[in-house]
PDB file of N, CA and C in Angstrom:
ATOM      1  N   UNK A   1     108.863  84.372  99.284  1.00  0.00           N
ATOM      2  CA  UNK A   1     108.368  85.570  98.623  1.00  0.00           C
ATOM      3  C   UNK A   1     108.925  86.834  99.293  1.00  0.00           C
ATOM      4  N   UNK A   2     108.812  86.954 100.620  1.00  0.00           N
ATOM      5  CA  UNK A   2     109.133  87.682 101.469  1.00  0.00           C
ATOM      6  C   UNK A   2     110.575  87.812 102.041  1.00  0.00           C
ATOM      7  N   UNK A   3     111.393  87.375 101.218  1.00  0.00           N
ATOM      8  CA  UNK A   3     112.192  86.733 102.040  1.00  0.00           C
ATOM      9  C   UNK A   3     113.815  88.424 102.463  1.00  0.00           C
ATOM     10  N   UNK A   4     113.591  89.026 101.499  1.00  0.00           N
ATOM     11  CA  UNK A   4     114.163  90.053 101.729  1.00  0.00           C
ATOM     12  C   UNK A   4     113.478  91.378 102.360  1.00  0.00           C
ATOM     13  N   UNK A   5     114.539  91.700 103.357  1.00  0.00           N
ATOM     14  CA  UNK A   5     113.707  91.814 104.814  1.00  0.00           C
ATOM     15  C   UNK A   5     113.108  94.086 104.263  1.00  0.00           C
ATOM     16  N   UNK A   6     113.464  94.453 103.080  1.00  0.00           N
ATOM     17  CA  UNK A   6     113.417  95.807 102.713  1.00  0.00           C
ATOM     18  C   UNK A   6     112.301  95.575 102.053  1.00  0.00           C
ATOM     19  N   UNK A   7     111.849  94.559 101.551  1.00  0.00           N
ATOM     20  CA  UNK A   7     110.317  94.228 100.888  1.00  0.00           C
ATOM     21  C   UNK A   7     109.154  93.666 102.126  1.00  0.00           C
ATOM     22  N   UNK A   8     109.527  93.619 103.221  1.00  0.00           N
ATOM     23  CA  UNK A   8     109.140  92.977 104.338  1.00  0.00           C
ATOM     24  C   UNK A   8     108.370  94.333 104.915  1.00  0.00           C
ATOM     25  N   UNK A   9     109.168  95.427 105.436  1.00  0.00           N
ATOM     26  CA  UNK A   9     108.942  96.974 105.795  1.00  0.00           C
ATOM     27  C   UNK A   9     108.257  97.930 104.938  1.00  0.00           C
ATOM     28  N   UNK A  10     107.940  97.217 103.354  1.00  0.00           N
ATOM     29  CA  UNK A  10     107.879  98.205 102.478  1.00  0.00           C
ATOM     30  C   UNK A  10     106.265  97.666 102.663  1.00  0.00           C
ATOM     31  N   UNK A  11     106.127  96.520 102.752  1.00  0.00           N
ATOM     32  CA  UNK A  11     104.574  95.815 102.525  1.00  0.00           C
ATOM     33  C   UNK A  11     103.849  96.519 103.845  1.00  0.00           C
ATOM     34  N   UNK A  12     104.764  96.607 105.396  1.00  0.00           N
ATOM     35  CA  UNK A  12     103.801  96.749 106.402  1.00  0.00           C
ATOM     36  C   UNK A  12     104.039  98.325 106.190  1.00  0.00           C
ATOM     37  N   UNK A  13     104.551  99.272 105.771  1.00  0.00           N
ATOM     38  CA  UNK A  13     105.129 100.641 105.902  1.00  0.00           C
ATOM     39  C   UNK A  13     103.380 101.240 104.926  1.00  0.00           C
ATOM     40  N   UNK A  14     103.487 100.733 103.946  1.00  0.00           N
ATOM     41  CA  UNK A  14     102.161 100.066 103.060  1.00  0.00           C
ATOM     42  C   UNK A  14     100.773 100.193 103.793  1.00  0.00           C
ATOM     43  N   UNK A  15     100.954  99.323 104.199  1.00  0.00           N
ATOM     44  CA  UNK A  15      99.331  98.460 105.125  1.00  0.00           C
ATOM     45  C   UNK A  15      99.464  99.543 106.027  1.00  0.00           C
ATOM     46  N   UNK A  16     100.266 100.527 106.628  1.00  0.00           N
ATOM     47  CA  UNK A  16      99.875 101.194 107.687  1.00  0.00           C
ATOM     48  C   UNK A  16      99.162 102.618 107.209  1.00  0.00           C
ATOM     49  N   UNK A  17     100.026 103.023 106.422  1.00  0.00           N
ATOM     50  CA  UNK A  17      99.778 104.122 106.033  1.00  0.00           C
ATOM     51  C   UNK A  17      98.671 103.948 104.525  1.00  0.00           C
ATOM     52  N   UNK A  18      97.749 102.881 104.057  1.00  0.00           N
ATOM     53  CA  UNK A  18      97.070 102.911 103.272  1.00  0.00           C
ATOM     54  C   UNK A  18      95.697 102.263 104.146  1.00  0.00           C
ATOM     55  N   UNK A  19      95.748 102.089 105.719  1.00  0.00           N
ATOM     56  CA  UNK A  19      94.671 101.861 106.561  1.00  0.00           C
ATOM     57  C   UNK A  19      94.911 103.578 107.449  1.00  0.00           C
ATOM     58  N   UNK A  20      95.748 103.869 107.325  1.00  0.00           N
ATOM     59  CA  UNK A  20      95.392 105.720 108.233  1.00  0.00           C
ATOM     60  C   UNK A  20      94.324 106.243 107.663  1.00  0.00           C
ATOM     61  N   UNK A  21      94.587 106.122 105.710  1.00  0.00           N
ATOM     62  CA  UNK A  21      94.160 107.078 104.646  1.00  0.00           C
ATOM     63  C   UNK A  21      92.554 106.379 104.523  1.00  0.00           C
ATOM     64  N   UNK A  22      92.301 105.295 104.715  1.00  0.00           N
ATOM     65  CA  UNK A  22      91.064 104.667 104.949  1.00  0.00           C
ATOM     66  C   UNK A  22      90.406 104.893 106.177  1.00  0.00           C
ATOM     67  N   UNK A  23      90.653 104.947 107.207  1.00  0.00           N
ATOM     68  CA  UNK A  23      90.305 105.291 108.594  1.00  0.00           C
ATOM     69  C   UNK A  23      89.917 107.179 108.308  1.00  0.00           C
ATOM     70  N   UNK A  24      90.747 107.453 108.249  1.00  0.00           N
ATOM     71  CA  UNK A  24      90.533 109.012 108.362  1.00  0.00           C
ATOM     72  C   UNK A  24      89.162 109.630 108.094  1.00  0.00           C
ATOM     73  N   UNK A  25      88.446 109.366 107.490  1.00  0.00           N
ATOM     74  CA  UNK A  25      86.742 110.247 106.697  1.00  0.00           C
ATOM     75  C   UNK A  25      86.433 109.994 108.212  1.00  0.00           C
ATOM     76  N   UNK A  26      86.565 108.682 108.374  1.00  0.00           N
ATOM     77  CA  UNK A  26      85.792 107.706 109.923  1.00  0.00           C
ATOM     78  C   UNK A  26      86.040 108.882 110.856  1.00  0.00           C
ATOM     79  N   UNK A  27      87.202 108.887 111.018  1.00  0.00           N
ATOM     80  CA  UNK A  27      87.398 109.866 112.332  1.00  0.00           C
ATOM     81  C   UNK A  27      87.261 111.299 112.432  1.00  0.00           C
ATOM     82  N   UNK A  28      87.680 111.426 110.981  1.00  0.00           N
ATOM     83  CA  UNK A  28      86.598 113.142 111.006  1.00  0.00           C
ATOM     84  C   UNK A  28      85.321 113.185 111.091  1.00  0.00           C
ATOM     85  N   UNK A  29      84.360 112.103 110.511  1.00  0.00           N
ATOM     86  CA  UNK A  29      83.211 112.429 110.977  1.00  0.00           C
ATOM     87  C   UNK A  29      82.720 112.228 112.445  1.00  0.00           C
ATOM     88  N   UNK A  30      83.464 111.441 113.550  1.00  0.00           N
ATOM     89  CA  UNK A  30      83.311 110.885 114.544  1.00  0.00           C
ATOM     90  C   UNK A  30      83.739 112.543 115.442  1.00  0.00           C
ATOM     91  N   UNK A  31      84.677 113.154 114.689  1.00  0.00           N
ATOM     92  CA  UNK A  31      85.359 114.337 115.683  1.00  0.00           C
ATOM     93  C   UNK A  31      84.617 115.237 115.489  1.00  0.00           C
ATOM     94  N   UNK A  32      83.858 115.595 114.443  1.00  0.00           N
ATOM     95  CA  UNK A  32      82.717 116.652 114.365  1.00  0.00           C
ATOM     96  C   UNK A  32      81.725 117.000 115.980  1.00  0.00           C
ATOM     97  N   UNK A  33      81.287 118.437 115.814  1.00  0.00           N
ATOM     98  CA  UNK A  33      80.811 118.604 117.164  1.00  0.00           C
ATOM     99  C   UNK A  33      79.560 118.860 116.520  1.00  0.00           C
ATOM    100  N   UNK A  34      78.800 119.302 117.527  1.00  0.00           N
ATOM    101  CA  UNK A  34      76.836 119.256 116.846  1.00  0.00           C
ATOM    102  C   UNK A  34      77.405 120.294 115.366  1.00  0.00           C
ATOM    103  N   UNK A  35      77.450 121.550 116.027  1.00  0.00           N
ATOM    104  CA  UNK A  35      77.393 122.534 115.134  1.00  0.00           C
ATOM    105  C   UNK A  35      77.426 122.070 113.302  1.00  0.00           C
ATOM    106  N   UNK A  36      79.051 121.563 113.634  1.00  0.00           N
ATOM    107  CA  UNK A  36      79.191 121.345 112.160  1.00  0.00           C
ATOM    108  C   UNK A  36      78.029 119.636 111.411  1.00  0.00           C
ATOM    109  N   UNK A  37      78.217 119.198 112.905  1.00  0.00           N
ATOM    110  CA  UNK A  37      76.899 118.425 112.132  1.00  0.00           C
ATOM    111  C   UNK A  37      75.341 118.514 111.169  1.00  0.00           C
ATOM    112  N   UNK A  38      75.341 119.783 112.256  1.00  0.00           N
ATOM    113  CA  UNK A  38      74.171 120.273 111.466  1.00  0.00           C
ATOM    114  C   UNK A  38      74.219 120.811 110.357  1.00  0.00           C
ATOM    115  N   UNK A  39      75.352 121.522 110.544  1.00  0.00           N
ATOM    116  CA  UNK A  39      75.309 122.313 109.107  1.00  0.00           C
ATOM    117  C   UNK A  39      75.759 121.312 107.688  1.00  0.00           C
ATOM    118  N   UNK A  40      76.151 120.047 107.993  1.00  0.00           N
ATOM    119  CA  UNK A  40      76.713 118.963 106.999  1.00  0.00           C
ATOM    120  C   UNK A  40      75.751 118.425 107.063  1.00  0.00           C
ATOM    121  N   UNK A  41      74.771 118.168 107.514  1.00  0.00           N
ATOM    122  CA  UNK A  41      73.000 117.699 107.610  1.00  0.00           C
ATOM    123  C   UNK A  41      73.092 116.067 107.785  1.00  0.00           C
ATOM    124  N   UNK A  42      73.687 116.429 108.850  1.00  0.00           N
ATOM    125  CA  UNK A  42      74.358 114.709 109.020  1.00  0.00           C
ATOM    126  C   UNK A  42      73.399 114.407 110.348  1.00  0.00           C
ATOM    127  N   UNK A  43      72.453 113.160 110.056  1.00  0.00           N
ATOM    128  CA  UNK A  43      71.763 112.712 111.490  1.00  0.00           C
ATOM    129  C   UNK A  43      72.061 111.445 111.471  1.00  0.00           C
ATOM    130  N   UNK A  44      71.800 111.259 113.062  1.00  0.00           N
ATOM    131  CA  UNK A  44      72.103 109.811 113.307  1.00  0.00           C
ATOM    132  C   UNK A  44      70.963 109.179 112.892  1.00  0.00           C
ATOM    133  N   UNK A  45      71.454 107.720 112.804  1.00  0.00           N
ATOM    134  CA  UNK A  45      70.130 106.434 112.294  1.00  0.00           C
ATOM    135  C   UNK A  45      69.820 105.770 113.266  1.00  0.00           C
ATOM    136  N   UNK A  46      68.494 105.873 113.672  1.00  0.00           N
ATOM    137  CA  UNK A  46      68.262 105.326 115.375  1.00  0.00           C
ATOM    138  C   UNK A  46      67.356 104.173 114.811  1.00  0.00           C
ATOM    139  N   UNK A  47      67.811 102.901 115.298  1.00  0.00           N
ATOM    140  CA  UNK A  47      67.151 101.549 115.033  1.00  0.00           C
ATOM    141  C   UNK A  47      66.011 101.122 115.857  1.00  0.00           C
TER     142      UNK A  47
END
C-alpha cells in the first residue's frame, strides 16, 4: 500500500500536523494564567 516512499511522508507529514491542530485548544488552555482564567470563567474540577 505504502510502498512509494512520497505517500509514506505525505501520511506522517499528515499525522503530525493534524495532531499539532488537535493538541493546540489543550495547550492554550493549559498556558492561560489566573487572570485570563477568570475572566473565561474557567474552574478547575476538584474530585
Amino acid at each position: 500500500m505504502l510502498k512509494d516512499i512520497k505517500y509514506r511522508w505525505a501520511v506522517i507529514l499528515f499525522v503530525i500536523i493534524a495532531s499539532a491542530y488537535l493538541i493546540w485548544p489543550t495547550y492554550k488552555l493549559y498556558s492561560l494564567n489566573a487572570t485570563e482564567k477568570e475572566e473565561a470563567g474557567i474552574t478547575a474540577i476538584k474530585a
